[in-house]
N, C-alpha and C. Protein backbone atom coordinates (compact mmCIF):
# COMPACT_ATOMS: atom_id res chain seq x y z
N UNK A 1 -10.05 -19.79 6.65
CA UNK A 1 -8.67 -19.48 6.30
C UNK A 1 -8.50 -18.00 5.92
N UNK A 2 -9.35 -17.64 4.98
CA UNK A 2 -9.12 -15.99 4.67
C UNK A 2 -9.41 -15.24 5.84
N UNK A 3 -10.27 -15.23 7.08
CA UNK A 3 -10.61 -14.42 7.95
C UNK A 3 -9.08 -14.64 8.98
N UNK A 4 -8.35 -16.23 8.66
CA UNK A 4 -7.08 -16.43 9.66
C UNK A 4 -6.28 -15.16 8.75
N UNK A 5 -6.20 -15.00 7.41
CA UNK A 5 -5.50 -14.55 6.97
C UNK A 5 -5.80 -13.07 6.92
N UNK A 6 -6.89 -12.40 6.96
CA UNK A 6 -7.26 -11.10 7.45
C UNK A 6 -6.41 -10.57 8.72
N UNK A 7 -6.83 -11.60 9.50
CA UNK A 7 -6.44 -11.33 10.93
C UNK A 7 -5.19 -10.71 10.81
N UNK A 8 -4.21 -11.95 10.48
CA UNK A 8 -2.80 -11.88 10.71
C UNK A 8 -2.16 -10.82 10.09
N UNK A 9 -2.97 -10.30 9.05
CA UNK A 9 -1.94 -9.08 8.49
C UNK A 9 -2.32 -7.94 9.22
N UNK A 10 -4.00 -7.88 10.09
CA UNK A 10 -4.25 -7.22 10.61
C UNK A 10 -3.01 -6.56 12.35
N UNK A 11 -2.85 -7.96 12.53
CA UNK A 11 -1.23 -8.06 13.44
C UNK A 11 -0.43 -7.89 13.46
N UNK A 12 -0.34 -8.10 12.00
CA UNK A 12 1.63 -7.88 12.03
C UNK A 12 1.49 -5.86 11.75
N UNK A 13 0.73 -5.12 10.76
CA UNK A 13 1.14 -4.46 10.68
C UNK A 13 0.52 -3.87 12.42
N UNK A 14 -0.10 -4.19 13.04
CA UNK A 14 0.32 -3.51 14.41
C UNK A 14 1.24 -3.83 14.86
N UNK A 15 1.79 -4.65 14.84
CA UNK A 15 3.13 -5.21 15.94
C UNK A 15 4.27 -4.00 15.15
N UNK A 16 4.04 -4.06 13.82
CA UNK A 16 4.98 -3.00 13.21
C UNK A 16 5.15 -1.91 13.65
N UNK A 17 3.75 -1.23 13.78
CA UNK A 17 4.12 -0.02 14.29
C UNK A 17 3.96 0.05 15.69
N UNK A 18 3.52 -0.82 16.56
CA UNK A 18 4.22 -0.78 17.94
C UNK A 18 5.90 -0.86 17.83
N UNK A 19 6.02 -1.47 17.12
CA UNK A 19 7.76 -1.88 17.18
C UNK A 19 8.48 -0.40 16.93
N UNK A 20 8.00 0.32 16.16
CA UNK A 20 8.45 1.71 15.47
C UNK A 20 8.40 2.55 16.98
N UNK A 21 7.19 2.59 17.05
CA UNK A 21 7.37 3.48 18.08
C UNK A 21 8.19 3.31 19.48
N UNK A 22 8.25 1.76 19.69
CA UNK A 22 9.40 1.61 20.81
C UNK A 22 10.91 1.86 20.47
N UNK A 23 10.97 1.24 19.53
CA UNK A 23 12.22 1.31 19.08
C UNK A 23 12.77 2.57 18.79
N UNK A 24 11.67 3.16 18.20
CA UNK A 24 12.41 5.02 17.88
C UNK A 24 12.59 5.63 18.91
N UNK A 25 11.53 5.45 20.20
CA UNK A 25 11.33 6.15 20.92
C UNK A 25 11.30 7.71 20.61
N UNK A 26 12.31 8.78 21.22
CA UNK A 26 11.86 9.73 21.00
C UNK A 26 12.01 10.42 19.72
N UNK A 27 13.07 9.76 18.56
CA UNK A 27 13.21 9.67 17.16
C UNK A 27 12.06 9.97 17.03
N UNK A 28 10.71 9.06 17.31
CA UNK A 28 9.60 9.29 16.85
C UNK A 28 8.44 10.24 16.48
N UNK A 29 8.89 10.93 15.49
CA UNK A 29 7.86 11.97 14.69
C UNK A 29 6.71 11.69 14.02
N UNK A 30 5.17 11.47 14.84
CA UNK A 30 4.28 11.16 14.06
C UNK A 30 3.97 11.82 12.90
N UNK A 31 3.96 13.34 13.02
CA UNK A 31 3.56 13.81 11.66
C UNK A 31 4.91 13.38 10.56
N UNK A 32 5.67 13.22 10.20
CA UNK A 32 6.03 12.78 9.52
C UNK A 32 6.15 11.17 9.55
N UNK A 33 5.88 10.65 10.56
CA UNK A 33 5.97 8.86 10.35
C UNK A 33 4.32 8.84 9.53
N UNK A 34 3.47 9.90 9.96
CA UNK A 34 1.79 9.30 8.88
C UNK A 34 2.45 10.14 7.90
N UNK A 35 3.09 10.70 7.52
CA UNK A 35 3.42 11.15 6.47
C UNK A 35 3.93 9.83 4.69
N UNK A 36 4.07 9.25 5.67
CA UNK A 36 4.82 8.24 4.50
C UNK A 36 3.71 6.93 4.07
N UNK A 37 3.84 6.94 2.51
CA UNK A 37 2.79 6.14 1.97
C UNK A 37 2.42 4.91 2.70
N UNK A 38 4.03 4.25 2.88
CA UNK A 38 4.34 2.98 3.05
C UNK A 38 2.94 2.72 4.66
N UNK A 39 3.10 3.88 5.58
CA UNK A 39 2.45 3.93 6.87
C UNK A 39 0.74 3.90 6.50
N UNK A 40 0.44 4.80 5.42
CA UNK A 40 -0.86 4.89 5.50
C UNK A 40 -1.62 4.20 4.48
N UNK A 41 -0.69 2.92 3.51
CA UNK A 41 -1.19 2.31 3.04
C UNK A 41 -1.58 0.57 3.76
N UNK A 42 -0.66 0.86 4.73
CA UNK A 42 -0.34 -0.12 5.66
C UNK A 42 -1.54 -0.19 6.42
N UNK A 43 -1.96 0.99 6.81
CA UNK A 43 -2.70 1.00 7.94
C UNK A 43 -3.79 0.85 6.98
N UNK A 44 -4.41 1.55 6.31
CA UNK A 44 -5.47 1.22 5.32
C UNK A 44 -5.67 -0.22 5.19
N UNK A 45 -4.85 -0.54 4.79
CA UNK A 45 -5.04 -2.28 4.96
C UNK A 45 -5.14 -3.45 5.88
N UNK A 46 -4.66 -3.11 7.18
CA UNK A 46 -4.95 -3.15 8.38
C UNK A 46 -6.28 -3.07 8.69
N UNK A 47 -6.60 -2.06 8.47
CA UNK A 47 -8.16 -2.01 9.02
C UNK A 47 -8.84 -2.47 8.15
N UNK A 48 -8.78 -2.36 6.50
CA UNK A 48 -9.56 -3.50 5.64
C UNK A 48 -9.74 -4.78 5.76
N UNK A 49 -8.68 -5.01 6.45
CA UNK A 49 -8.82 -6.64 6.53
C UNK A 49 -9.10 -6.85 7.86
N UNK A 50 -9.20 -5.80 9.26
CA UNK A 50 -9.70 -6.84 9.98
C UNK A 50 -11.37 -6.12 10.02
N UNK A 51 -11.98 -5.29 9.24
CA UNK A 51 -13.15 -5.71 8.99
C UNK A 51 -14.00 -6.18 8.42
N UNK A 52 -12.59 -6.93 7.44
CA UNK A 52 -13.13 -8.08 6.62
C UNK A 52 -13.52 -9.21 7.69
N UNK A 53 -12.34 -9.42 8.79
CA UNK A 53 -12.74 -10.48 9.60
C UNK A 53 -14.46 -10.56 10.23
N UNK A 54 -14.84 -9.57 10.05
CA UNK A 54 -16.24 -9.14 11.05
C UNK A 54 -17.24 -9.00 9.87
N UNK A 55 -17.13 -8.78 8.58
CA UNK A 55 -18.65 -8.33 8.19
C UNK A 55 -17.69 -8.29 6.41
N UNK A 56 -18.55 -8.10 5.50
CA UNK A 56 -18.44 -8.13 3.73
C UNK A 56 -17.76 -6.48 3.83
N UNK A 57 -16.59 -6.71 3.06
CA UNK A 57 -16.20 -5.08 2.90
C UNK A 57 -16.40 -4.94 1.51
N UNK A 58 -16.62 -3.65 0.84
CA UNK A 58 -16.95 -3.90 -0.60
C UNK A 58 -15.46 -3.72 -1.22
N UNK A 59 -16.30 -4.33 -2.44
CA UNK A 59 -14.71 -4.96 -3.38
C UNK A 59 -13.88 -3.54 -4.19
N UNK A 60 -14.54 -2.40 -4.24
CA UNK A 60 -13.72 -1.62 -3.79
C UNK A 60 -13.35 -0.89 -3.39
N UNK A 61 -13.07 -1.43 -2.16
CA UNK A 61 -12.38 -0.87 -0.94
C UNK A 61 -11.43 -1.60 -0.99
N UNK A 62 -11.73 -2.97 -0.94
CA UNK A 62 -10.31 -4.62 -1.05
C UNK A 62 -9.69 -3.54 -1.79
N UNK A 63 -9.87 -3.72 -3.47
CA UNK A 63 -9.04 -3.88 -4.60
C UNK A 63 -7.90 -2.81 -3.98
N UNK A 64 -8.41 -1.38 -3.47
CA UNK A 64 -8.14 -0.34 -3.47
C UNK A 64 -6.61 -0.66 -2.82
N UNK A 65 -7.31 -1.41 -1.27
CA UNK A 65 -6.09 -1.63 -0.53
C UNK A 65 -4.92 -2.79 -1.25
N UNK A 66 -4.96 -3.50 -1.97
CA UNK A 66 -4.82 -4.35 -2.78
C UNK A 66 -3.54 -3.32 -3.44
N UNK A 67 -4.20 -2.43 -4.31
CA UNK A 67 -3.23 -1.42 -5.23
C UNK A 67 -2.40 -0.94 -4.65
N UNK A 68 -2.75 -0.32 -3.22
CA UNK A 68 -2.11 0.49 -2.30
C UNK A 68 -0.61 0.07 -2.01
N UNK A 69 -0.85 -1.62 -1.28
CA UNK A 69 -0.32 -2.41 -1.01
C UNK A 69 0.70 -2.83 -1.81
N UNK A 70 0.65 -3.35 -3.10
CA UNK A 70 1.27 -4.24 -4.24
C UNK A 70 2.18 -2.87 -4.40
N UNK A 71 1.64 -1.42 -4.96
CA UNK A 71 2.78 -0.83 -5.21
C UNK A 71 3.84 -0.14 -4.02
N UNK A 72 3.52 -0.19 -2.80
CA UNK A 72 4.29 -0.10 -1.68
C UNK A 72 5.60 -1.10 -1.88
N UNK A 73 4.80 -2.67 -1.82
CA UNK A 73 5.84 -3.60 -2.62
C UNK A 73 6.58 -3.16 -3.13
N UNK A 74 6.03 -2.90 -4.51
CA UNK A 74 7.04 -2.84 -5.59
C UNK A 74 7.96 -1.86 -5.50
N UNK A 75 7.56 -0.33 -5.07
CA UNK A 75 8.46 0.88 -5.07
C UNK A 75 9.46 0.43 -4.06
N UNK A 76 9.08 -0.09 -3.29
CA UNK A 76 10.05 -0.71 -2.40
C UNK A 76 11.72 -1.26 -2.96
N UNK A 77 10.99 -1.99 -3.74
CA UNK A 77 11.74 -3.25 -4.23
C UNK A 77 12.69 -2.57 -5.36
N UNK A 78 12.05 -1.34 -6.01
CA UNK A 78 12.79 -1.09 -6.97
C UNK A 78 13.52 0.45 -6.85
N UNK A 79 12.52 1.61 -5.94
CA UNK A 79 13.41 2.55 -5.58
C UNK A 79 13.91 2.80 -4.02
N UNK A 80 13.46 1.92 -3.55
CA UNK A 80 13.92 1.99 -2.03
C UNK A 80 15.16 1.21 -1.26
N UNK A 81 15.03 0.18 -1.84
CA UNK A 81 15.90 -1.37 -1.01
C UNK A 81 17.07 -0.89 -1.15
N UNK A 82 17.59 -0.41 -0.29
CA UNK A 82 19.16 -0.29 0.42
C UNK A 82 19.40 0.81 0.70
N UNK A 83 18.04 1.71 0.81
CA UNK A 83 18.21 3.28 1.31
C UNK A 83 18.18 3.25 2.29
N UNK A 84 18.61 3.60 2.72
CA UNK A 84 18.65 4.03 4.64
C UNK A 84 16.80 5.01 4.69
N UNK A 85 15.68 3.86 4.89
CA UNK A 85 14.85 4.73 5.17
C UNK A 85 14.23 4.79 6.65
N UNK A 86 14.98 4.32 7.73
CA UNK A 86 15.25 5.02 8.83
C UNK A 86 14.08 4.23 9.80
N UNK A 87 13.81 2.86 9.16
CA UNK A 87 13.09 1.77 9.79
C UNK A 87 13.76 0.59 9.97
N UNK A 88 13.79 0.57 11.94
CA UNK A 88 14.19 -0.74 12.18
C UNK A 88 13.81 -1.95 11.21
N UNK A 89 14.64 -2.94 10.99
CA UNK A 89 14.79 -3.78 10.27
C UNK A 89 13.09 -4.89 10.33
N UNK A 90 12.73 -5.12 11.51
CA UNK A 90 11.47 -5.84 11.48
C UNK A 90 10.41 -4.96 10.74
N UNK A 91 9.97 -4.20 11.20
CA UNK A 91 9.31 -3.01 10.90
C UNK A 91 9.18 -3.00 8.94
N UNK A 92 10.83 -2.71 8.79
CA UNK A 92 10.69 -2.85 7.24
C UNK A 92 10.41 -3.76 6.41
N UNK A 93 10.75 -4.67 7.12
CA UNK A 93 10.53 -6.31 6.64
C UNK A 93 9.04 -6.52 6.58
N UNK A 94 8.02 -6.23 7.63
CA UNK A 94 6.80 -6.88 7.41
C UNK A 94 5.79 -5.48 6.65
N UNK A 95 5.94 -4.17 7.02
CA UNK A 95 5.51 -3.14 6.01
C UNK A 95 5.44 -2.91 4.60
N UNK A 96 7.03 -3.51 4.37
CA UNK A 96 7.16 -3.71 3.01
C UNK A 96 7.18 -4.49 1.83
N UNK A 97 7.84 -5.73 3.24
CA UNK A 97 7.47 -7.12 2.12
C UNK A 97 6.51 -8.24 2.77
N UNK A 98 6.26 -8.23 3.60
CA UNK A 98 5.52 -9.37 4.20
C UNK A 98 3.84 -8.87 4.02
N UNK A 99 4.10 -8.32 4.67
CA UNK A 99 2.16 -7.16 4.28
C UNK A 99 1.53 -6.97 3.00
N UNK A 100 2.46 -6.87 1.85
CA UNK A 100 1.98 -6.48 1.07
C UNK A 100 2.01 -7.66 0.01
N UNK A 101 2.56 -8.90 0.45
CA UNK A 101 2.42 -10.49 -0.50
C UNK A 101 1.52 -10.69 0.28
N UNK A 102 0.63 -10.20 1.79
CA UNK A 102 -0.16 -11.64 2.26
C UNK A 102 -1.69 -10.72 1.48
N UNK A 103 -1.73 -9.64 1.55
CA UNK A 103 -2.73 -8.49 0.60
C UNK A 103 -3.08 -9.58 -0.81
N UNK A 104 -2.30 -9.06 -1.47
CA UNK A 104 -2.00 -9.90 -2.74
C UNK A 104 -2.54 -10.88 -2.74
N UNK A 105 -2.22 -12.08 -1.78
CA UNK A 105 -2.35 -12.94 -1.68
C UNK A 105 -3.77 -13.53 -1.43
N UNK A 106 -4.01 -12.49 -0.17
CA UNK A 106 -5.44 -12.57 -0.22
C UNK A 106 -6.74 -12.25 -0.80
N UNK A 107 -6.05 -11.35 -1.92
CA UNK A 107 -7.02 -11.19 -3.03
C UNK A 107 -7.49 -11.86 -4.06
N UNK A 108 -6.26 -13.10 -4.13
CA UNK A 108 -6.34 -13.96 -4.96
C UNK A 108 -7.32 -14.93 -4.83
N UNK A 109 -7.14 -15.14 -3.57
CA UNK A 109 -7.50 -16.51 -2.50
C UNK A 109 -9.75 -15.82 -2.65
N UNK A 110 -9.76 -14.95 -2.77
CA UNK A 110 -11.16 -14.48 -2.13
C UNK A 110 -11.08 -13.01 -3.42
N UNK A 111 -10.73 -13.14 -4.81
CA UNK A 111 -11.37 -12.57 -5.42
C UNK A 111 -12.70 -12.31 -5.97
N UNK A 112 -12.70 -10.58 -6.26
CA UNK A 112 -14.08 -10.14 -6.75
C UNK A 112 -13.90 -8.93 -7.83
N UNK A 113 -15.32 -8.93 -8.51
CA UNK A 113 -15.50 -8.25 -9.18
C UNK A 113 -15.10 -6.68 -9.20
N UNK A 114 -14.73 -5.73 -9.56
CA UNK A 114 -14.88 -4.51 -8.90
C UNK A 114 -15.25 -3.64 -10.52
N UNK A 115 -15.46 -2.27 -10.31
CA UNK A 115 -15.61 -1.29 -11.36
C UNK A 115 -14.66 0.00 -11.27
N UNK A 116 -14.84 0.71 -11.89
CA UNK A 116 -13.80 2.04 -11.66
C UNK A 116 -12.82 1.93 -11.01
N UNK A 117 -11.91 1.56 -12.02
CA UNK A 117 -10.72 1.06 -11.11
C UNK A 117 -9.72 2.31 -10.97
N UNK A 118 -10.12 3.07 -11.94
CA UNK A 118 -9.54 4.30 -11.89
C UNK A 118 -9.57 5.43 -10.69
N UNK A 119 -10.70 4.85 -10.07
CA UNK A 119 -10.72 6.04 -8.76
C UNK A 119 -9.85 5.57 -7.80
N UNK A 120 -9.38 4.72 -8.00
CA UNK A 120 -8.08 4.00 -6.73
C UNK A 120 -7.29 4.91 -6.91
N UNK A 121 -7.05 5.39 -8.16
CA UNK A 121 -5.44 6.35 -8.33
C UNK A 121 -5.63 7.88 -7.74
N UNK A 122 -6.93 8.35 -7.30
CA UNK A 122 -6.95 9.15 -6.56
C UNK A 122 -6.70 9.74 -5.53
N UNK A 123 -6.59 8.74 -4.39
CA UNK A 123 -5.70 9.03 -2.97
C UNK A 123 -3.72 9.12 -3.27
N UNK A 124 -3.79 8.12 -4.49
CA UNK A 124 -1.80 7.77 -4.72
C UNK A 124 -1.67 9.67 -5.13
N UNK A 125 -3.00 10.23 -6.24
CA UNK A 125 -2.02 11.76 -6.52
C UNK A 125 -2.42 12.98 -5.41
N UNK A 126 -3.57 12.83 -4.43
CA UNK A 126 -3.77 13.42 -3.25
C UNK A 126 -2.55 13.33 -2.27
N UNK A 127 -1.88 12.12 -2.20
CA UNK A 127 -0.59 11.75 -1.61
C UNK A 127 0.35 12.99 -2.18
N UNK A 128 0.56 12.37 -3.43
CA UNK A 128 1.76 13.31 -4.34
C UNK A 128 2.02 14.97 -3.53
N UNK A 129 0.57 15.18 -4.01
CA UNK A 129 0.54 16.76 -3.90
C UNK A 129 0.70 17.47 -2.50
N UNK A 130 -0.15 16.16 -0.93
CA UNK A 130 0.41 16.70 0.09
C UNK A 130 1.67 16.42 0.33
N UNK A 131 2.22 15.47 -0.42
CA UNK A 131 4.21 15.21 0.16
C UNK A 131 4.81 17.10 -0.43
N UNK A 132 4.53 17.04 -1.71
CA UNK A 132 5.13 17.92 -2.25
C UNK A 132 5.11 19.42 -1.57
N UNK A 133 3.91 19.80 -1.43
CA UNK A 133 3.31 20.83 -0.59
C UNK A 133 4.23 20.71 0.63
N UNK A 134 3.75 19.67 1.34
CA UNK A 134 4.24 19.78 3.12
C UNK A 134 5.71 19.78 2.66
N UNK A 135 6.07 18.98 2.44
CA UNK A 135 7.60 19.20 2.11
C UNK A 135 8.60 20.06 1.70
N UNK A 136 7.81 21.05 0.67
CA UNK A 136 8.36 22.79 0.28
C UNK A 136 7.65 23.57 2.07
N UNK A 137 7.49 23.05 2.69
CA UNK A 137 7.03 23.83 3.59
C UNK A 137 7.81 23.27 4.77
N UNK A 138 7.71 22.60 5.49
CA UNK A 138 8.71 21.96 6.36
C UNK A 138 9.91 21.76 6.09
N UNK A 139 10.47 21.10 4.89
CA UNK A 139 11.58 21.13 4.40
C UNK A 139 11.96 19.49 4.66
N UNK A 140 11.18 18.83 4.44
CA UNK A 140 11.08 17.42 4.79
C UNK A 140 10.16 16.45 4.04
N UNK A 141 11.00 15.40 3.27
CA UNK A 141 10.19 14.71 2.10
C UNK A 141 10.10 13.47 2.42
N UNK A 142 9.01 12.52 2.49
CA UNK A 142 8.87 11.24 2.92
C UNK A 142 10.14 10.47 2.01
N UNK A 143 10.38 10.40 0.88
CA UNK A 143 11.00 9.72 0.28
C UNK A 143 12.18 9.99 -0.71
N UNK A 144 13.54 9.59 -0.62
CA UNK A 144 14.25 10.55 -1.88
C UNK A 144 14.05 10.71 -3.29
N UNK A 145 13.21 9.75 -3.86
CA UNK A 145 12.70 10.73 -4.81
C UNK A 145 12.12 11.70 -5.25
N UNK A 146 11.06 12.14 -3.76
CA UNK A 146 10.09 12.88 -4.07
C UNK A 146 10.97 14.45 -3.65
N UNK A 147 11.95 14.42 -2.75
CA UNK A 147 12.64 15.49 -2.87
C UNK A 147 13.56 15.88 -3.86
N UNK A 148 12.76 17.37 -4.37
CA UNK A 148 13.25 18.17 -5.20
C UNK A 148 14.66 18.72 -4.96
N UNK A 149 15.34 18.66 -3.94
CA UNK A 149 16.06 19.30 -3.36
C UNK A 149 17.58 18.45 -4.04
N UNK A 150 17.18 17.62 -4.11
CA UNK A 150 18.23 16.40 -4.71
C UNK A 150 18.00 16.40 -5.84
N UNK A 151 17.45 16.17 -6.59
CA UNK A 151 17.29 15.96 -8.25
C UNK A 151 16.27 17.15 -9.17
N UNK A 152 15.93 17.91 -8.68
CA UNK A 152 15.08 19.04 -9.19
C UNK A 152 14.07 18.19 -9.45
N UNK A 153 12.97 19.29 -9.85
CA UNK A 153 11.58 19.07 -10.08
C UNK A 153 11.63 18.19 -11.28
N UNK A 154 12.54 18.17 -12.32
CA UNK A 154 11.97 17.22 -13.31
C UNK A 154 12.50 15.84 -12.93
N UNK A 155 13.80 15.59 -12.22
CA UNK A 155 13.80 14.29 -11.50
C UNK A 155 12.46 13.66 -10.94
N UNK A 156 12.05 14.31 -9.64
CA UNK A 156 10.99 14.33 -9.27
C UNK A 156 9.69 13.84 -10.28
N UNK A 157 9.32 14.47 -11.48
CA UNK A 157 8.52 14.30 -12.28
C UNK A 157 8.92 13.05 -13.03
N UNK A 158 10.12 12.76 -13.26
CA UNK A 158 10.67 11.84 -14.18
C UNK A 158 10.70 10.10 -13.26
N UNK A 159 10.46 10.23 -11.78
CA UNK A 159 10.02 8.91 -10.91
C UNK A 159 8.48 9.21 -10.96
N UNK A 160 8.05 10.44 -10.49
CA UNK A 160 6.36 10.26 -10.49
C UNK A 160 5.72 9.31 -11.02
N UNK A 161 6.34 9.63 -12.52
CA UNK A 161 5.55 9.02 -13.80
C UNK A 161 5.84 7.94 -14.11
N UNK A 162 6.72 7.37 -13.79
CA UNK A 162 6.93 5.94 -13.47
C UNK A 162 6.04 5.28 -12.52
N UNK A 163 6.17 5.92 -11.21
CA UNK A 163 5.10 5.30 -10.04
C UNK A 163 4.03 5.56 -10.66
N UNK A 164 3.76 6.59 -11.33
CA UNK A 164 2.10 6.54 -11.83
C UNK A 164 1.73 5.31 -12.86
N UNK A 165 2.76 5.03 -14.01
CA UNK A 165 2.78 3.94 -14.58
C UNK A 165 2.24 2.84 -13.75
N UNK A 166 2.97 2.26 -12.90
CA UNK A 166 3.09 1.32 -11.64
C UNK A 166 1.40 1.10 -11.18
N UNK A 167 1.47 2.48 -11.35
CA UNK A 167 -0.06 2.41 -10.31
C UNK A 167 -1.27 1.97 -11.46
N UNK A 168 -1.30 2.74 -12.61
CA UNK A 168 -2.51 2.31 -13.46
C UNK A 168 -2.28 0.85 -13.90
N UNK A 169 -1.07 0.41 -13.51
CA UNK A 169 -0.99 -1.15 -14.50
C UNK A 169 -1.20 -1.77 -13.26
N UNK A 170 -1.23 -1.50 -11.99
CA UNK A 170 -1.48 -2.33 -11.06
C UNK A 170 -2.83 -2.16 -10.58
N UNK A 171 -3.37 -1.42 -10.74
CA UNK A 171 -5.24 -0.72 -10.74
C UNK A 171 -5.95 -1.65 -11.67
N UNK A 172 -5.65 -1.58 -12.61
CA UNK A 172 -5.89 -2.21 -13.87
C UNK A 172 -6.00 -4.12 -13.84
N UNK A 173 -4.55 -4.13 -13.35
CA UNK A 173 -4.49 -5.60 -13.45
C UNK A 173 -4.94 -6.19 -12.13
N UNK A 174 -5.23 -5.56 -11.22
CA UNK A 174 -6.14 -5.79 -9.80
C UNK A 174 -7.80 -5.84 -10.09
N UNK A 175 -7.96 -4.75 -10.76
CA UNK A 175 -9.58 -5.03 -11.40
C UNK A 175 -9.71 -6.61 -11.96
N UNK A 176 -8.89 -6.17 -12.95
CA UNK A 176 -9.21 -7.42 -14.45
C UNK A 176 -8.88 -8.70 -13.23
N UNK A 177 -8.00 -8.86 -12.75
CA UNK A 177 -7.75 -10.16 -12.30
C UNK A 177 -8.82 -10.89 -11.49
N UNK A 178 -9.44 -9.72 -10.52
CA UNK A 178 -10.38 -10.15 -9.79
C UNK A 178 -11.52 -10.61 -9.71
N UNK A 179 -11.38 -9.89 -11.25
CA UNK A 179 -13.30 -9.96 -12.50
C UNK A 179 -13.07 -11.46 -12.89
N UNK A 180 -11.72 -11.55 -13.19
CA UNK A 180 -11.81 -12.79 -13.96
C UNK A 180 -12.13 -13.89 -12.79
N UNK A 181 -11.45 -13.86 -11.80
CA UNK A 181 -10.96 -14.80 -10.82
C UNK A 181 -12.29 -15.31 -10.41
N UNK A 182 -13.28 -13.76 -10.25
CA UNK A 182 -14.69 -13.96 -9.36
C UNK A 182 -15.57 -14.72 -10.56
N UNK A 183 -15.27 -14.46 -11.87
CA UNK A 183 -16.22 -15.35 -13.33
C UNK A 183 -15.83 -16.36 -13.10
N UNK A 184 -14.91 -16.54 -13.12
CA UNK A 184 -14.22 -18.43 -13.07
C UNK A 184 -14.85 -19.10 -12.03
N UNK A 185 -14.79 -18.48 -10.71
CA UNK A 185 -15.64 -19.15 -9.16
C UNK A 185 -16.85 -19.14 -9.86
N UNK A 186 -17.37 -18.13 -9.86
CA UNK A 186 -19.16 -18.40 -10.20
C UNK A 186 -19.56 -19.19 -11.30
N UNK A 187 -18.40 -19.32 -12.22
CA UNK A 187 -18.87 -20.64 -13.21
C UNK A 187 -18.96 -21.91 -12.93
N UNK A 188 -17.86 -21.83 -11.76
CA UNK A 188 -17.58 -23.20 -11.21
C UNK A 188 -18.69 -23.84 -10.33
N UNK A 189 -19.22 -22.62 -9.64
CA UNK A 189 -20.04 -23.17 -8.21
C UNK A 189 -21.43 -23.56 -8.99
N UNK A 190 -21.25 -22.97 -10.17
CA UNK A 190 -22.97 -22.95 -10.62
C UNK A 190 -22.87 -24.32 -11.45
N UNK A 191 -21.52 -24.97 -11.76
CA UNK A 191 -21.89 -26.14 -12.45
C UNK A 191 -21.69 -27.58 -11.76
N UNK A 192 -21.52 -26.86 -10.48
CA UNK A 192 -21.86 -28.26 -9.39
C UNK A 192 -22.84 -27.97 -8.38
């Protein structure tokens, strides 16, 4: 069941971005379509899980994509949903919400232990700094919060730190949950 469930998220987010790219057609700007979290957390997870289907990926790498995932969700859900962010409707639907409950989901289903949960938050502020950068430079920001151009730099700073919130409580509670989830299995298997 978890390797059916690897698979399938491994699918949909391709069918997603096949769909993007037909549908945009010549709309279609890769450097700015890998530009956006939502794309390269997607894909990160994509490929985590379908080489989960083939061989043990370590747990963190899961958790990582796990974090990636859940807060894609969530920012979604709380600074995105009803922005015009310039993705056909399927596309947004399984990138944003479908992909990132079957993640979740499957972490639950096939939790593990992990450590340093803190180094997950390292690619989310490597992100930060190339949006910010490329974006004073092109003149083009993956997301409206992250453009300064609209709310100045302390706007900008004043969502960061929220998403950064987001991210350590979801780092955090992705570790702990998984530690616990994987103690509880191994207590179980060892007393039958």
């Amino acid at each position: 069941m978890i390797k059916l469930l690897r698979m399938a998220v491994f699918l949909l987010v391709l069918s997603a971005e096949i769909y993007l790219v037909v549908v945009l057609g010549d709309r279609f700007q890769p450097a700015n379509h890998y530009s956006f979290f939502t794309i390269l957390s997607n894909l990160f997870a994509a490929v985590v899980m379908l080489l989960g289907v083939f061989r043990p990926v370590s747990a963190q790498i899961r958790g990582a994509a796990v974090v990636y995932m859940a807060t894609t969700g969530l920012v979604y859900s709380f600074l995105l949903q009803g922005i015009d962010v310039q993705t056909p409707a399927y596309a947004n639907w399984v990138l944003h919400i479908i992909v990132p409950v079957l993640v979740v989901v499957e972490w639950l289903l096939a939790p593990e232990r992990t450590r340093r949960w803190w180094t997950w938050l390292a690619f989310p502020l490597a992100y930060l700094v190339y949006s910010l950068v490329r974006g004073s430079i092109v003149g083009w920001y993956p997301y409206p919060f992250l453009d300064p151009r609209r709310q100045g730099y302390s706007g900008v700073l004043a969502t960061c730190l929220f998403v950064a919130v987001v991210f350590v409580v979801l780092a955090f509670g992705v570790s702990w949950v998984g530690t616990k989830l994987a103690q509880k299995r191994s207590a179980s298997l060892s007393q039958s």
